[in-house]
N, C-alpha and C. Protein backbone atom coordinates (compact mmCIF):
# COMPACT_ATOMS: atom_id res chain seq x y z
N UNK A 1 54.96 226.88 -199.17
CA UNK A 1 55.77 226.98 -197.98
C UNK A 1 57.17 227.46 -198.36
N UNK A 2 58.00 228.45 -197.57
CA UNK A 2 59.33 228.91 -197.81
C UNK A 2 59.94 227.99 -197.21
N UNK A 3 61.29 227.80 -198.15
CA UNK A 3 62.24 226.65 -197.53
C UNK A 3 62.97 228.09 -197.33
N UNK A 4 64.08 228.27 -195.74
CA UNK A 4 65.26 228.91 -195.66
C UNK A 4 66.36 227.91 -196.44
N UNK A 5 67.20 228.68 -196.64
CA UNK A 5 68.76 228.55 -197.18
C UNK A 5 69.42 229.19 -196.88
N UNK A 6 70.62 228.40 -195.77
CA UNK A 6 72.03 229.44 -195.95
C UNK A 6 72.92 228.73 -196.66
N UNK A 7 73.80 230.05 -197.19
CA UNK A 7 75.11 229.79 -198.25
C UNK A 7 75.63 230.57 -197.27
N UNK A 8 77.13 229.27 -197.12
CA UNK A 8 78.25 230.12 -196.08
C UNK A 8 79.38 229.72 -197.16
N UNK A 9 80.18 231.15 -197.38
CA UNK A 9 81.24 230.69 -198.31
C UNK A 9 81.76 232.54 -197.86
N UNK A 10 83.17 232.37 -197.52
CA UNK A 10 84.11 233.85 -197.44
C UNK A 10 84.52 234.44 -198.64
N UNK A 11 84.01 233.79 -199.73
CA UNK A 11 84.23 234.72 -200.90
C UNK A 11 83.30 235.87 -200.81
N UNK A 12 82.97 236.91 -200.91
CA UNK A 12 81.95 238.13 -201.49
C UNK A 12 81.59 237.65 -202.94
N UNK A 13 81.83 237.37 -203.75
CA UNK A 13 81.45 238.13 -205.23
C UNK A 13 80.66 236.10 -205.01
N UNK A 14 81.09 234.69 -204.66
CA UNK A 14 80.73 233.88 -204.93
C UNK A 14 79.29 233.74 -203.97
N UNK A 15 79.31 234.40 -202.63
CA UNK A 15 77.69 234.28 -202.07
C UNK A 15 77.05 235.45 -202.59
N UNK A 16 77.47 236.20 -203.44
CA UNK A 16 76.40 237.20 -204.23
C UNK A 16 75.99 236.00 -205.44
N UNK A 17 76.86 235.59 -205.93
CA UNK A 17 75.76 234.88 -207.03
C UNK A 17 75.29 234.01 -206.47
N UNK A 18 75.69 232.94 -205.70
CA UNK A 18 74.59 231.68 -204.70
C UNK A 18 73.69 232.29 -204.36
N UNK A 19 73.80 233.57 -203.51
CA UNK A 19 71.94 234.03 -203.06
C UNK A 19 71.11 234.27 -204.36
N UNK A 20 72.14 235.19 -205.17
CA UNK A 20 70.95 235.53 -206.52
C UNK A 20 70.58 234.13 -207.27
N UNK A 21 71.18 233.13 -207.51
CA UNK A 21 70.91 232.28 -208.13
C UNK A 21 70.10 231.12 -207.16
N UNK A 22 70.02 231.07 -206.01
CA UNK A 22 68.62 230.84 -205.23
C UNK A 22 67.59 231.32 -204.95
N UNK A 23 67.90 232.68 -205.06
CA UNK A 23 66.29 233.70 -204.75
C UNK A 23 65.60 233.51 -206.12
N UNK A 24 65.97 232.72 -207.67
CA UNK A 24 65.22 232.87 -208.35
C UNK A 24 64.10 232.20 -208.59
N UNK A 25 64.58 230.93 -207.37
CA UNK A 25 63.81 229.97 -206.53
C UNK A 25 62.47 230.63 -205.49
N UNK A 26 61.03 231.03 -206.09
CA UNK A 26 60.55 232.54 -205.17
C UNK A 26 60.43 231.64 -203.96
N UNK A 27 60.55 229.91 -203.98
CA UNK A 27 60.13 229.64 -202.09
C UNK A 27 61.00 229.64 -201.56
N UNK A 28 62.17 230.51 -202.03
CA UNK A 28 63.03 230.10 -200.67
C UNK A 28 63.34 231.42 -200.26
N UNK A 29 63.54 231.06 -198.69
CA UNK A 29 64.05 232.66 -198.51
C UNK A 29 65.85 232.27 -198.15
N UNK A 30 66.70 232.93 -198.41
CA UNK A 30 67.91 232.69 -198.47
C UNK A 30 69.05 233.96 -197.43
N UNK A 31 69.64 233.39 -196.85
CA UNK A 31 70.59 234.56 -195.74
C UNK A 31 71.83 234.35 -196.38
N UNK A 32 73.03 234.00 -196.51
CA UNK A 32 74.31 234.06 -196.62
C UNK A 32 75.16 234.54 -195.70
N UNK A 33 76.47 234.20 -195.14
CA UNK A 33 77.29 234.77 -194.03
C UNK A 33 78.83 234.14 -194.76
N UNK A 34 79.79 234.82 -193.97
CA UNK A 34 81.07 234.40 -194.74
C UNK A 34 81.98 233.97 -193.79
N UNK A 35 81.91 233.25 -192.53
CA UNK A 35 82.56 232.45 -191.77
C UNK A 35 81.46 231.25 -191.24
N UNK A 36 82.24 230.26 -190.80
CA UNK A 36 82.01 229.64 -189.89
C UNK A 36 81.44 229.39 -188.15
N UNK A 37 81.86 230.96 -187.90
CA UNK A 37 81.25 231.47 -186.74
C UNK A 37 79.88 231.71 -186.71
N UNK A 38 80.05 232.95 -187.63
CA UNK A 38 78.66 233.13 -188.31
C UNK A 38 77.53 232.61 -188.47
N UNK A 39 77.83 231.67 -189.46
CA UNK A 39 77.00 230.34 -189.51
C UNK A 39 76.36 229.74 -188.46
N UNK A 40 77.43 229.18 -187.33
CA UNK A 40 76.88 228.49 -186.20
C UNK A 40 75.57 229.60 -185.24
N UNK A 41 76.31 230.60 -185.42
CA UNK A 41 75.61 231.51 -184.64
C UNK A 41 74.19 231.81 -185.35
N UNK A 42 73.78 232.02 -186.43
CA UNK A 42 72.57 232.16 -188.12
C UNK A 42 71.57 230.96 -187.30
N UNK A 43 72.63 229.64 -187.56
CA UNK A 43 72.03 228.43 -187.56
C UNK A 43 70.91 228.46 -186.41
N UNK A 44 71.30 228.47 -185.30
CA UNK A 44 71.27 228.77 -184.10
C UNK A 44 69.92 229.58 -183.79
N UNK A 45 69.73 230.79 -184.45
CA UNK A 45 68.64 231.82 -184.17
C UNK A 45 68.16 231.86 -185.04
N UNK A 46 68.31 231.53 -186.40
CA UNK A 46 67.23 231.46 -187.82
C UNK A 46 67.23 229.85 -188.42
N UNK A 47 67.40 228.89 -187.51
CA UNK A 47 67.29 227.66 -188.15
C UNK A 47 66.56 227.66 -189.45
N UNK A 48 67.74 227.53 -190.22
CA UNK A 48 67.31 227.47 -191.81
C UNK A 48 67.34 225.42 -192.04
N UNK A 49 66.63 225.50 -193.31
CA UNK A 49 66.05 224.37 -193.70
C UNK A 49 67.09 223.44 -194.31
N UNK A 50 68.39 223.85 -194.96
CA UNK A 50 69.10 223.07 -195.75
C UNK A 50 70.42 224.30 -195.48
N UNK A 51 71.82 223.69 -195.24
CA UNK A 51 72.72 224.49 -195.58
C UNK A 51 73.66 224.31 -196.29
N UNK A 52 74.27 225.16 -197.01
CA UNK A 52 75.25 224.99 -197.91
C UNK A 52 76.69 225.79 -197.58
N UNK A 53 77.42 224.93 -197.24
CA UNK A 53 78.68 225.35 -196.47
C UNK A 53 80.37 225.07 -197.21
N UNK A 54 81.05 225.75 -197.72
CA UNK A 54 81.80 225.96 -198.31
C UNK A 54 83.03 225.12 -197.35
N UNK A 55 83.84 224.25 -197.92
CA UNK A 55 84.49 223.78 -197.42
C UNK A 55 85.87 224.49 -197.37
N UNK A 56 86.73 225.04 -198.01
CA UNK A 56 87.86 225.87 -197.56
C UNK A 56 87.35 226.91 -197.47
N UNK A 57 87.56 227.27 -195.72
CA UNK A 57 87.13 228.93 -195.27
C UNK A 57 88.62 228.99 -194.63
N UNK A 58 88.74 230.49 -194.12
CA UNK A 58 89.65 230.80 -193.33
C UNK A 58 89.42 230.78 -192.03
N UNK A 59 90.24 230.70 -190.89
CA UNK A 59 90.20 230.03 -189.27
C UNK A 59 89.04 229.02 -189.23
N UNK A 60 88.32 228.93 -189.35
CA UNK A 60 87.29 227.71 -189.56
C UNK A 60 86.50 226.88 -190.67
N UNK A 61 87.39 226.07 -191.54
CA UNK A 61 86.98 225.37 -192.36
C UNK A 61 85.56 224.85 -192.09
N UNK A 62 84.72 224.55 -193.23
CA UNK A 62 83.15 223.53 -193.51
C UNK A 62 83.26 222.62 -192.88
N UNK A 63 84.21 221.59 -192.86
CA UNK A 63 83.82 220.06 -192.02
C UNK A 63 83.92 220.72 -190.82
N UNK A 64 84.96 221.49 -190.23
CA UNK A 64 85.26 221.90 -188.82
C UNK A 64 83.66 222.39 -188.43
N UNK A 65 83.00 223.59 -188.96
CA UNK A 65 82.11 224.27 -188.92
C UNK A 65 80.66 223.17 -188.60
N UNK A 66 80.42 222.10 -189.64
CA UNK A 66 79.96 221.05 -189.98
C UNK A 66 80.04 220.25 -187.85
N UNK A 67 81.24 219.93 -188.19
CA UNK A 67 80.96 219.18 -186.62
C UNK A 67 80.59 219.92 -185.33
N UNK A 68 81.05 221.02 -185.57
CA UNK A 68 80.66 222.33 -184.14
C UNK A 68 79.05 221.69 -184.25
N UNK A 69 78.61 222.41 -185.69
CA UNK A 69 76.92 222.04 -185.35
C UNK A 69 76.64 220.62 -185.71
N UNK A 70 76.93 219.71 -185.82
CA UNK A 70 76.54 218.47 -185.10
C UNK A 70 76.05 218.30 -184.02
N UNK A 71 77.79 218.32 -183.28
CA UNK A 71 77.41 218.58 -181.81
C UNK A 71 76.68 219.10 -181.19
N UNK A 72 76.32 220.03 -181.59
CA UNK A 72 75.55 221.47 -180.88
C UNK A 72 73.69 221.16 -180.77
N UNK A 73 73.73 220.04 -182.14
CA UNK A 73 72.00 220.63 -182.71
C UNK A 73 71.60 219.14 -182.59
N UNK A 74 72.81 217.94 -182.82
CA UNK A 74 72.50 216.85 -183.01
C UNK A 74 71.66 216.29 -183.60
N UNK A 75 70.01 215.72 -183.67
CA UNK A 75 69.12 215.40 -184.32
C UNK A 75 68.74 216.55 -185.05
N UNK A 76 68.53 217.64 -184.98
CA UNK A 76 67.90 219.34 -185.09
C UNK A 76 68.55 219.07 -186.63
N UNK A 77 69.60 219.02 -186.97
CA UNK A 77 70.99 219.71 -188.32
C UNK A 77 70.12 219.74 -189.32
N UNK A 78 69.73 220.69 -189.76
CA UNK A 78 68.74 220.17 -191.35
C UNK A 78 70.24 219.89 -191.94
N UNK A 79 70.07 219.46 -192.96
CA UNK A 79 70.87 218.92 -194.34
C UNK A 79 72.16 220.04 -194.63
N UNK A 80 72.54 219.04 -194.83
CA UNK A 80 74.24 220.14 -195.06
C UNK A 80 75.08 219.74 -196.57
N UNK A 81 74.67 220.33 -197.34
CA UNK A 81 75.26 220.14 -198.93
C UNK A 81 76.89 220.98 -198.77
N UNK A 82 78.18 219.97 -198.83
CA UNK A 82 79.49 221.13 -198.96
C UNK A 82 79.45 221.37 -200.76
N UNK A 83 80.13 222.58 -200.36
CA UNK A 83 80.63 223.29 -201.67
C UNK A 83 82.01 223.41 -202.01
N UNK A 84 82.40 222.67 -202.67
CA UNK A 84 84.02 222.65 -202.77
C UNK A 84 84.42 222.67 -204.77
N UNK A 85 85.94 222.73 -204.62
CA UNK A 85 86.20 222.31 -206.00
C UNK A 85 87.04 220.86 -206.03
N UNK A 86 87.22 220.83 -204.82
CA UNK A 86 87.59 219.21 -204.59
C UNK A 86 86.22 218.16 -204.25
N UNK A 87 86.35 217.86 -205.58
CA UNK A 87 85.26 216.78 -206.23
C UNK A 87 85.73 215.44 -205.97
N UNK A 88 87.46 214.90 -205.98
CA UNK A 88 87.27 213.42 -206.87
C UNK A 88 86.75 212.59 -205.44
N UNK A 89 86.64 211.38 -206.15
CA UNK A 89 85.81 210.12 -205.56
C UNK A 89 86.40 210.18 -204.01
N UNK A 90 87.54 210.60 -203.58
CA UNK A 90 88.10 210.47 -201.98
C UNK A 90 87.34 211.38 -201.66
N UNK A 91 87.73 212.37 -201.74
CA UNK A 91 87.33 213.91 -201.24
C UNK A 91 85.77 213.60 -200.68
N UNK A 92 84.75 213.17 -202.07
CA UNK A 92 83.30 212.99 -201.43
C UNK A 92 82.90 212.10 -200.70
N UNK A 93 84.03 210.84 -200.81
CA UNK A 93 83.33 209.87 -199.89
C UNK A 93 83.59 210.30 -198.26
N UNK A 94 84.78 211.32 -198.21
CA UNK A 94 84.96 211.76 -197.12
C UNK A 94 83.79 212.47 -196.56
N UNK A 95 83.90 213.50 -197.16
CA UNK A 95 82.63 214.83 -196.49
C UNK A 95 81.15 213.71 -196.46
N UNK A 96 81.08 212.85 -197.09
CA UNK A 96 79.34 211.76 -197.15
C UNK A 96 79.80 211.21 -195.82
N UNK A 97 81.02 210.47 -195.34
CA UNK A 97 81.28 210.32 -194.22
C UNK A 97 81.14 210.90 -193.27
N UNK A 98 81.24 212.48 -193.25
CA UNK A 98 80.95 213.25 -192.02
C UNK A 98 79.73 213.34 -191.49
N UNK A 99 78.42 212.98 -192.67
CA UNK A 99 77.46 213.45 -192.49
C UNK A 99 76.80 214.68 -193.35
N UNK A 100 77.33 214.72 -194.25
CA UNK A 100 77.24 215.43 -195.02
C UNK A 100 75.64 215.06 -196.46
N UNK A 101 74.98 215.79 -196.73
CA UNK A 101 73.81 214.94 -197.49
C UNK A 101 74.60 215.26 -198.43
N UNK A 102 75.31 215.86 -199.28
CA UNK A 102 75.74 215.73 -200.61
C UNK A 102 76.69 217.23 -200.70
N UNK A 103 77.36 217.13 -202.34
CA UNK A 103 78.71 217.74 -202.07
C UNK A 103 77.94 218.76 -204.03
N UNK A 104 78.05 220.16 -203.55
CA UNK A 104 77.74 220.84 -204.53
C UNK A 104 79.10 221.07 -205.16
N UNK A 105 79.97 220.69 -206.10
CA UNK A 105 80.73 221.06 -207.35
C UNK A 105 80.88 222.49 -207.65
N UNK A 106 82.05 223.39 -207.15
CA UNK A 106 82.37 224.84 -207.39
C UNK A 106 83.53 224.75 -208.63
N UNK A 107 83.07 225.30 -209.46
CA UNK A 107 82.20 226.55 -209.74
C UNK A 107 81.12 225.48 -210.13
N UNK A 108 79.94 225.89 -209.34
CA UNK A 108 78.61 225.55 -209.47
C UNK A 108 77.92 226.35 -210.52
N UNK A 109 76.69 225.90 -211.43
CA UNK A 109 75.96 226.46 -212.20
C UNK A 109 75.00 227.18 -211.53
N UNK A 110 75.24 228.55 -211.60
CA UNK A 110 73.70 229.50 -210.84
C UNK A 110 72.77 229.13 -211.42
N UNK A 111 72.74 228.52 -213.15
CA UNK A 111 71.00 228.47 -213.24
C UNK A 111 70.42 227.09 -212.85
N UNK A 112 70.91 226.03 -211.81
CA UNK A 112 70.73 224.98 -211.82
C UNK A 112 70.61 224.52 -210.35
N UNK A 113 71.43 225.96 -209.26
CA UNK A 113 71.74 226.08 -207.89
C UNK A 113 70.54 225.55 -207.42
N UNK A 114 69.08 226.23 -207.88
CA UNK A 114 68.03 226.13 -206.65
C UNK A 114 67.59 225.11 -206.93
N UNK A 115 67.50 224.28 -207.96
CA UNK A 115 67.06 223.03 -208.41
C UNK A 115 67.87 221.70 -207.72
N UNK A 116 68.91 222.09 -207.64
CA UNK A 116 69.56 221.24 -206.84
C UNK A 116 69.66 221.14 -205.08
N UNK A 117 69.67 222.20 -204.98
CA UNK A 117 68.88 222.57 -203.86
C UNK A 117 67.47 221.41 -203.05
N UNK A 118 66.58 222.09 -204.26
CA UNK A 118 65.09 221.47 -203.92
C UNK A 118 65.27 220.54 -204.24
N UNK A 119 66.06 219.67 -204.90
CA UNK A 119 65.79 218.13 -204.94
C UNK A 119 66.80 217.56 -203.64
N UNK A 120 67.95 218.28 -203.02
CA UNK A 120 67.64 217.90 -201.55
C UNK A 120 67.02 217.88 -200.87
N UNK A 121 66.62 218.70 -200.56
CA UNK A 121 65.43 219.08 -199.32
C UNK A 121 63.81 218.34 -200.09
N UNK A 122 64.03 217.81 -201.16
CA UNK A 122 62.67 216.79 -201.17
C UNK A 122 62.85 215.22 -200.66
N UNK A 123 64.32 215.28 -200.47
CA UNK A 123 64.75 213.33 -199.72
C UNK A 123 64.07 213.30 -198.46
């Protein structure tokens, strides 16, 4: 079975390596977008399986982005892993607070991305 994955992050060069370093994963099929708009709108018409949402974006930050689709999908939200470089112990207990299933560590390891991945989406 294909799991979808989106990676939302406004860098270019950082969702080129997140998709490549998930597609090496062959079940997943993977989209990428680089706002928050985006995203909601992806979410919306390609309900993907797990998302991975970059927490500092421009005009619409990850948690912001994060609660739009809360609201929006409510029970629906598959899993929402943020991607940040703000790691320490506040920072995550925050975003686990939002609702968040877990917090991916940037700069993340591409050869380790889809593995971490799939051991979300196996909880």
């Amino acid at each position: 079975m294909t799991d979808r994955v989106l990676y939302v992050d406004d860098e270019d060069d950082i969702r080129e390596i997140a998709a490549m370093a998930l597609e090496l994963d062959l079940d997943f099929e993977v989209r990428t977008c680089a706002s928050g708009k985006d995203a909601i709108a992806l979410v919306c018409d390609w309900q993907p399986d797990i998302i991975l949402l970059d927490v500092m974006m421009p005009e619409m930050d990850g948690p912001t982005t994060f609660g739009i689709l809360q609201a929006r999908m409510l029970e629906d939200l598959p899993p929402v892993l943020f991607c940040t470089a703000r790691t320490q112990a506040a920072d995550v207990a925050t975003y686990l607070r939002l609702g968040a299933e877990g917090v991916v560590p940037k700069p993340f390891d591409p050869m380790t991305l889809a593995a971490t991945v799939r051991a979300h989406l196996a909880k």
